[in-house]
Protein backbone atom coordinates (compact mmCIF):
# COMPACT_ATOMS: atom_id res chain seq x y z
CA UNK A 1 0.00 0.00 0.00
CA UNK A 2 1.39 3.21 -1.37
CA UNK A 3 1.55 6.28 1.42
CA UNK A 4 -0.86 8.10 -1.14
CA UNK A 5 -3.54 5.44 -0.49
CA UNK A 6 -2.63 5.45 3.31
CA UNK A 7 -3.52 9.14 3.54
CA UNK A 8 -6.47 8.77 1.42
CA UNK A 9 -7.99 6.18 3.71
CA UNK A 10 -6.95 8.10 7.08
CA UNK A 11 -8.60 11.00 5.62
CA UNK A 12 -12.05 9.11 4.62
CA UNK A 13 -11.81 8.14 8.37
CA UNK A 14 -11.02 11.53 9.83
CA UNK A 15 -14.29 12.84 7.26
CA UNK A 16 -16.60 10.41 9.28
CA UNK A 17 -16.44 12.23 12.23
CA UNK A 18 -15.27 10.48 14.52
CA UNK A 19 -11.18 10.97 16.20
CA UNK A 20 -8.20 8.51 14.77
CA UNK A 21 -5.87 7.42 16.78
CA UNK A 22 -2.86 6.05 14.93
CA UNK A 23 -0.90 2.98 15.77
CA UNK A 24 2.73 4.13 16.35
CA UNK A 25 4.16 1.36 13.61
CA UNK A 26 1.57 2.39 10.92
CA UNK A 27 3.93 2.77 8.84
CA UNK A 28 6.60 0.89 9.52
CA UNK A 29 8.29 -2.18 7.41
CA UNK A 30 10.18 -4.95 7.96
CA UNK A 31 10.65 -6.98 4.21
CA UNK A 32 7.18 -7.90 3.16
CA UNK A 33 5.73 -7.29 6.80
CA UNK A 34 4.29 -3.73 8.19
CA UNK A 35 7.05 -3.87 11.03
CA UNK A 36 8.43 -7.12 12.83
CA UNK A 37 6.11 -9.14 15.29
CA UNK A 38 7.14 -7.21 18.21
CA UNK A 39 5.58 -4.01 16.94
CA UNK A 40 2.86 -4.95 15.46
CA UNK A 41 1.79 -7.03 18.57
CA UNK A 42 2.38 -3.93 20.97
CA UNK A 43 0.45 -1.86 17.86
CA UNK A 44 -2.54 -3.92 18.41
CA UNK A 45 -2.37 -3.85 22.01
CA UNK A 46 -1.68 -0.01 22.95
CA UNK A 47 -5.19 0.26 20.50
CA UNK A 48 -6.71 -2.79 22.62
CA UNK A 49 -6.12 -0.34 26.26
CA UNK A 50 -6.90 2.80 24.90
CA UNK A 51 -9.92 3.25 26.37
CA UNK A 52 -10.44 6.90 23.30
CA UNK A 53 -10.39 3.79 20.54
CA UNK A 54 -13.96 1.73 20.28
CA UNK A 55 -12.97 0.81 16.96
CA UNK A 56 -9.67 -1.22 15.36
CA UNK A 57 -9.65 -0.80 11.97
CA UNK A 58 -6.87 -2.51 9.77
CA UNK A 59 -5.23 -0.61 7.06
CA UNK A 60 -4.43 -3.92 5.08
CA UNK A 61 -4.78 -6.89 5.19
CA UNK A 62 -1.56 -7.76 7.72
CA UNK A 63 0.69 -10.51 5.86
CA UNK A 64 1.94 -12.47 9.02
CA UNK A 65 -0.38 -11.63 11.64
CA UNK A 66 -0.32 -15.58 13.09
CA UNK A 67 3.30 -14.93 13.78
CA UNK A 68 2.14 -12.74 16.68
CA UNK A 69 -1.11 -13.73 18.38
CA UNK A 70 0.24 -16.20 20.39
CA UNK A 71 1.34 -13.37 22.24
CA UNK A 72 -1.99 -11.92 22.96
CA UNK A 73 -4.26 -12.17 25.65
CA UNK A 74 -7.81 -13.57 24.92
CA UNK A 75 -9.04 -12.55 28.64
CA UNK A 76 -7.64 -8.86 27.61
CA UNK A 77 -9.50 -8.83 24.28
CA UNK A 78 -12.95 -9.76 26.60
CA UNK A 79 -12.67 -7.11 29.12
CA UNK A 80 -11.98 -4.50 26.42
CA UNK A 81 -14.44 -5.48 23.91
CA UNK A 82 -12.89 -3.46 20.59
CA UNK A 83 -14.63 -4.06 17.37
CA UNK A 84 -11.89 -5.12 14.69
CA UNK A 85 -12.51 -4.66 11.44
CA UNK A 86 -11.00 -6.05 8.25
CA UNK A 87 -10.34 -9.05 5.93
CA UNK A 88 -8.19 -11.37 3.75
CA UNK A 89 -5.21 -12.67 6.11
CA UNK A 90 -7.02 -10.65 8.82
CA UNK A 91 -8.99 -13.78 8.84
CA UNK A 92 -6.61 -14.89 11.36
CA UNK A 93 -6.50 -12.06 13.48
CA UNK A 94 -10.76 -12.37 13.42
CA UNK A 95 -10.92 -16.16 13.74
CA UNK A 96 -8.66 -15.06 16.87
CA UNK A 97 -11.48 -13.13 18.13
CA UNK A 98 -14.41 -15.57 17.68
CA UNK A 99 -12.85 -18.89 18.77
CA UNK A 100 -10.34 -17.95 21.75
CA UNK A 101 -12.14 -14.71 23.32
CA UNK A 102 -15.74 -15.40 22.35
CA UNK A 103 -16.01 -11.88 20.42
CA UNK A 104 -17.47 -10.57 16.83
CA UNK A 105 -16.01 -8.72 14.51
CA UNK A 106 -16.47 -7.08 11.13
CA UNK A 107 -15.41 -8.95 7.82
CA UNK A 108 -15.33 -5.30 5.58
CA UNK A 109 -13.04 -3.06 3.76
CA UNK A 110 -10.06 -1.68 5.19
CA UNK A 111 -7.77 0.94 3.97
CA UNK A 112 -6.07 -0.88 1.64
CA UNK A 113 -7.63 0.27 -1.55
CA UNK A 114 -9.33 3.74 -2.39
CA UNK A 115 -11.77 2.19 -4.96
CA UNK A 116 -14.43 1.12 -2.29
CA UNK A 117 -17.72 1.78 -3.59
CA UNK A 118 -20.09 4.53 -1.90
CA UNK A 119 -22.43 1.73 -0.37
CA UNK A 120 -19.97 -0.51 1.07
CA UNK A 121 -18.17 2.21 3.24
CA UNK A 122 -21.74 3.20 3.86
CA UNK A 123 -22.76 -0.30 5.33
CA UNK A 124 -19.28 -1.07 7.14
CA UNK A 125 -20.02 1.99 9.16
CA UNK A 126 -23.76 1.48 9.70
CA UNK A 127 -22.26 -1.98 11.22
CA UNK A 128 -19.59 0.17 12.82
CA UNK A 129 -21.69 2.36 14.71
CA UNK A 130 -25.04 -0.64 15.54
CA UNK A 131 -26.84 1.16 12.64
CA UNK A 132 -29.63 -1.33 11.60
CA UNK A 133 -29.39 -0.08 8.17
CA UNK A 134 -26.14 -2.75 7.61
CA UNK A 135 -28.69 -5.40 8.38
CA UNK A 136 -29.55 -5.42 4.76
CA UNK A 137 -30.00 -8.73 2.81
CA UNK A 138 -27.33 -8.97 -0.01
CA UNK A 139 -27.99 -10.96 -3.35
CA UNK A 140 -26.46 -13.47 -4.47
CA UNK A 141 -26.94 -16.54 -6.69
CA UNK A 142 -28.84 -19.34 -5.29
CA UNK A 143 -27.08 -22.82 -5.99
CA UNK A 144 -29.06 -24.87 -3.31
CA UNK A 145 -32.30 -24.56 -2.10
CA UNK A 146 -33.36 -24.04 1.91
CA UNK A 147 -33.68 -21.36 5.08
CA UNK A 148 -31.36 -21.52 8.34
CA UNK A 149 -30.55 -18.96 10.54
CA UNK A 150 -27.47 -19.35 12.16
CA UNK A 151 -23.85 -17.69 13.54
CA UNK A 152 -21.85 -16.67 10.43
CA UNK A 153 -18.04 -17.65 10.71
CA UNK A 154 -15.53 -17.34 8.02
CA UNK A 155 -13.24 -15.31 5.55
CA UNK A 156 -10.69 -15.83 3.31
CA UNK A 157 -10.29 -19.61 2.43
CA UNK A 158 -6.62 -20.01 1.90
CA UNK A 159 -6.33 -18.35 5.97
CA UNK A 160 -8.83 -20.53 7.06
CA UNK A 161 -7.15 -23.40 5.95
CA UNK A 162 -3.59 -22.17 7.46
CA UNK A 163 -5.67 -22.05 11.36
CA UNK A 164 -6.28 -25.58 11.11
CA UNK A 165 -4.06 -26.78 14.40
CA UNK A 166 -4.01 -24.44 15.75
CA UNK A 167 -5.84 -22.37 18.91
CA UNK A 168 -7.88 -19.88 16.92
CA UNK A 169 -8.86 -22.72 14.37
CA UNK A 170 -12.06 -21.55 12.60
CA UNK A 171 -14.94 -23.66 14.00
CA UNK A 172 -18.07 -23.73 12.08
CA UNK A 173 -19.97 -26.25 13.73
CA UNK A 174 -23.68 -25.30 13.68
CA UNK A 175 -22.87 -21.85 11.46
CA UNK A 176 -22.35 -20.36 8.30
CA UNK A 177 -19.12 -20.21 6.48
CA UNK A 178 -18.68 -17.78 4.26
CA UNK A 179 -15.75 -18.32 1.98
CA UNK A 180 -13.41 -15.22 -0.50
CA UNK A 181 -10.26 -15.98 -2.56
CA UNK A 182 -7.99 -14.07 -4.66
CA UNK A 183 -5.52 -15.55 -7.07
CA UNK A 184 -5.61 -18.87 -6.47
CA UNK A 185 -6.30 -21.52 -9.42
CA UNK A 186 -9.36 -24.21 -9.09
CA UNK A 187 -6.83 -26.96 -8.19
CA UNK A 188 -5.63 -25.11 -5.44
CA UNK A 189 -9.36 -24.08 -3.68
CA UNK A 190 -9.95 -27.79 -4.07
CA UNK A 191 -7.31 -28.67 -2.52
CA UNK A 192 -7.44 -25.76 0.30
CA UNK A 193 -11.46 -27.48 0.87
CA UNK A 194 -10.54 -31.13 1.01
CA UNK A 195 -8.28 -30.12 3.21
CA UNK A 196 -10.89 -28.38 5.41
CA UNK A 197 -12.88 -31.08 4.83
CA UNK A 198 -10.48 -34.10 6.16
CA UNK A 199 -9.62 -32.16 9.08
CA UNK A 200 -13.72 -32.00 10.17
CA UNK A 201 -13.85 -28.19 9.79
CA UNK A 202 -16.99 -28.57 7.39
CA UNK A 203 -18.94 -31.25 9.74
CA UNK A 204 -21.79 -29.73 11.02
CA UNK A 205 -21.84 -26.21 8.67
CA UNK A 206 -25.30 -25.90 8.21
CA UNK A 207 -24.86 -23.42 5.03
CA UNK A 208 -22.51 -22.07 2.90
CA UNK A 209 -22.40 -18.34 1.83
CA UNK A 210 -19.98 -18.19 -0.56
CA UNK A 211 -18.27 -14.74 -2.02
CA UNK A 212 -16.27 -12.94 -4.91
CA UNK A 213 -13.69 -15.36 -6.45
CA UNK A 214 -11.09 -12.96 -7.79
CA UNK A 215 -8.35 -13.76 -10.59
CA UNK A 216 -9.07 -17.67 -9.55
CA UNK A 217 -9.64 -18.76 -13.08
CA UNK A 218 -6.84 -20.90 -14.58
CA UNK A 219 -4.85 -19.93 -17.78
CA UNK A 220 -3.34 -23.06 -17.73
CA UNK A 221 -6.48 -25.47 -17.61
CA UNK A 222 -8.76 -23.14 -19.23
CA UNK A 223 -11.58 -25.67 -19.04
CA UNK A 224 -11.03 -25.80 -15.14
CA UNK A 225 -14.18 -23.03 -13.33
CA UNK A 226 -13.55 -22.06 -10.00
CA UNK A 227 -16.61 -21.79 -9.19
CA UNK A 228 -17.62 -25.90 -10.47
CA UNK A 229 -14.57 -26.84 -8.09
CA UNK A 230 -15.93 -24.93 -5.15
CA UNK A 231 -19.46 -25.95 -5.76
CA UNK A 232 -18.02 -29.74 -6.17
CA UNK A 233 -16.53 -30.21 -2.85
CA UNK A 234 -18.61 -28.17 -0.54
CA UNK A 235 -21.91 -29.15 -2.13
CA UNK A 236 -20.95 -33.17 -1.14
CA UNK A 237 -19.34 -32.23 1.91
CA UNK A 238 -22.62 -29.91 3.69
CA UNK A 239 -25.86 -29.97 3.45
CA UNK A 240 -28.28 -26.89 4.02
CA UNK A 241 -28.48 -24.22 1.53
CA UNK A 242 -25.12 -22.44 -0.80
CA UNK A 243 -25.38 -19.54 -2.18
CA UNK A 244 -22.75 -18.25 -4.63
CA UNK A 245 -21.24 -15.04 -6.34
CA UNK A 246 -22.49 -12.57 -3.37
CA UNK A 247 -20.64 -9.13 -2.96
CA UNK A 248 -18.02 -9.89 -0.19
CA UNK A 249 -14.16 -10.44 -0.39
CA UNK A 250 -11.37 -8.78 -2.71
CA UNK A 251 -13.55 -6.53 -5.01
CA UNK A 252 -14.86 -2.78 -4.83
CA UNK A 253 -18.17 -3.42 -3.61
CA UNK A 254 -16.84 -5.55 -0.61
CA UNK A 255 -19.66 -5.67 1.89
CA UNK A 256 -19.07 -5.49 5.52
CA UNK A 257 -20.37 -8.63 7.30
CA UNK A 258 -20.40 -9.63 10.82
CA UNK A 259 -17.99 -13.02 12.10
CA UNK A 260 -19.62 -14.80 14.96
CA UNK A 261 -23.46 -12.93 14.68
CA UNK A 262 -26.77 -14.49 13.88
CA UNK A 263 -27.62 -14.58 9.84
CA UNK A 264 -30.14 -15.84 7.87
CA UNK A 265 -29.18 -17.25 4.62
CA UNK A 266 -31.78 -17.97 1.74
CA UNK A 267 -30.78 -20.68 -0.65
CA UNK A 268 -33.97 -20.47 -2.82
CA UNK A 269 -33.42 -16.45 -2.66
CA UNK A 270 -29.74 -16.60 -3.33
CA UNK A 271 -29.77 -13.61 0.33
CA UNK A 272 -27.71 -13.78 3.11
CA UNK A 273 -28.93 -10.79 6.10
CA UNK A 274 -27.32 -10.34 9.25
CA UNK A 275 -30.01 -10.78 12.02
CA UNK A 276 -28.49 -9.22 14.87
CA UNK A 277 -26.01 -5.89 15.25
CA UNK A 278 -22.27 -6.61 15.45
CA UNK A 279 -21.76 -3.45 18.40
CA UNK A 280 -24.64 -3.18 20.43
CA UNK A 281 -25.66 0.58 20.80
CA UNK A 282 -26.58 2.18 24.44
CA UNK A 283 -29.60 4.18 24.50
């Protein structure tokens, strides 16, 4: 992320109204990292006890961030009760938040890209600030037919496969996943879901949302659909409704959705709507 974009983002955030407080690594680098472990784990935490900061949003999406949560305190994350916000391998730093501490978070756009459309940065902060306006259904393509409401749990696929073993290990028993990729070919989602698969992650999903599939087709096996090798091993693997090709994950329009809240999701519809807040409001 180019310092341009950086200041573009911190000054869409300053616009909304509300104070920034900026981690004092923001913009620090270590090779392909923003900063070594260290400071990126005392980042997070000086955000985590500031009790000015209600929000933690990511600026990307934070190559690396396993290397460090072992380092962080699941009983600290309870008692301060910071909404987190962000995606791709942020999926670790969420699936953190869910399965050790018991807390939701917000699957949405970060900073990372100034090309967000209008009505995603207008639902992430309706689900920022307990707006029921982010509650809105979103569309998608209906691939199997039935209604559950459930917890949604998920993100990025390749970073849900890279928690298996370990303590923040996505579990989706009795939820909905909802799967995103970016550059990865067909053989390699396969293989990142039989994986999930033979290591029981899938037993017991009760639906399957799934999102934007970006630069996933193959140039090599041009015959070879993402999407048919997605649909091929989760629709053998769970039963309950799928829904395809909705408007989450590494694309413009990338709508905010809550980890570890109630959702509905509507195979026959092709809809997916959060049923509860992410932050609950005080009146």
């Amino acid at each position: 992320m180019t310092p341009a974009v950086l200041d573009a983002g911190l000054a869409w955030l300053s616009e909304q109204g509300h104070p920034v407080v900026l981690a004092k690594n923001l913009r620090a680098r270590s090779g392909y990292l923003a900063g070594g472990d260290s400071e990126r784990r005392a980042d997070f935490l000086s955000l985590v006890r500031d009790p000015n900061v209600a929000v933690i949003l990511c600026a990307r999406g934070g190559y690396g961030i396993g290397r460090f949560l072992r380092g962080v305190s699941a009983a600290e994350l309870r008692d301060s009760r910071k909404l987190v916000v962000g995606y791709s391998d942020a999926t670790l730093l969420l699936s953190f938040l869910y399965a050790c501490a018991g807390l939701a978070s917000l699957h949405g756009p970060m900073l990372e890209r100034e090309d967000v459309t209008p009505e995603a940065r207008a639902r992430e902060l309706a689900l920022m600030r307990g707006d029921p306006a982010g509650l809105a259904a979103l569309a998608g393509r209906p691939v199997r037919a039935g209604v559950v409401d459930a917890p949604l749990v998920g993100g990025n696929l390749k970073l849900l496969q890279a928690s298996i073993g370990t303590p923040w290990q996505v579990d989706a028993r009795g939820a909905i996943l909802f799967l995103e990729e970016v550059s990865e070919a067909p053989y390699a989602l396969d293989r990142a879901l039989v994986h999930l698969r033979e290591a029981g992650v899938l037993e017991g999903v009760r639906g399957i949302a799934l999102g934007q599939l970006v630069r996933c087709e193959s140039e090599r096996y041009p015959g070879a659909s993402a999407g048919e090798a997605v649909r091929e091993v989760l629709s053998n693997a769970v039963d309950g409704p799928i829904v395809e090709d909705l408007p989450f994950g590494h694309v413009a329009d990338n709508q905010a959705l809550g980890v570890g809240v109630r959702a509905r999701l509507d195979g026959a519809r092709g809809e997916l709507m959060l049923l509860e807040p992410v932050v609950e409001v005080e009146a």
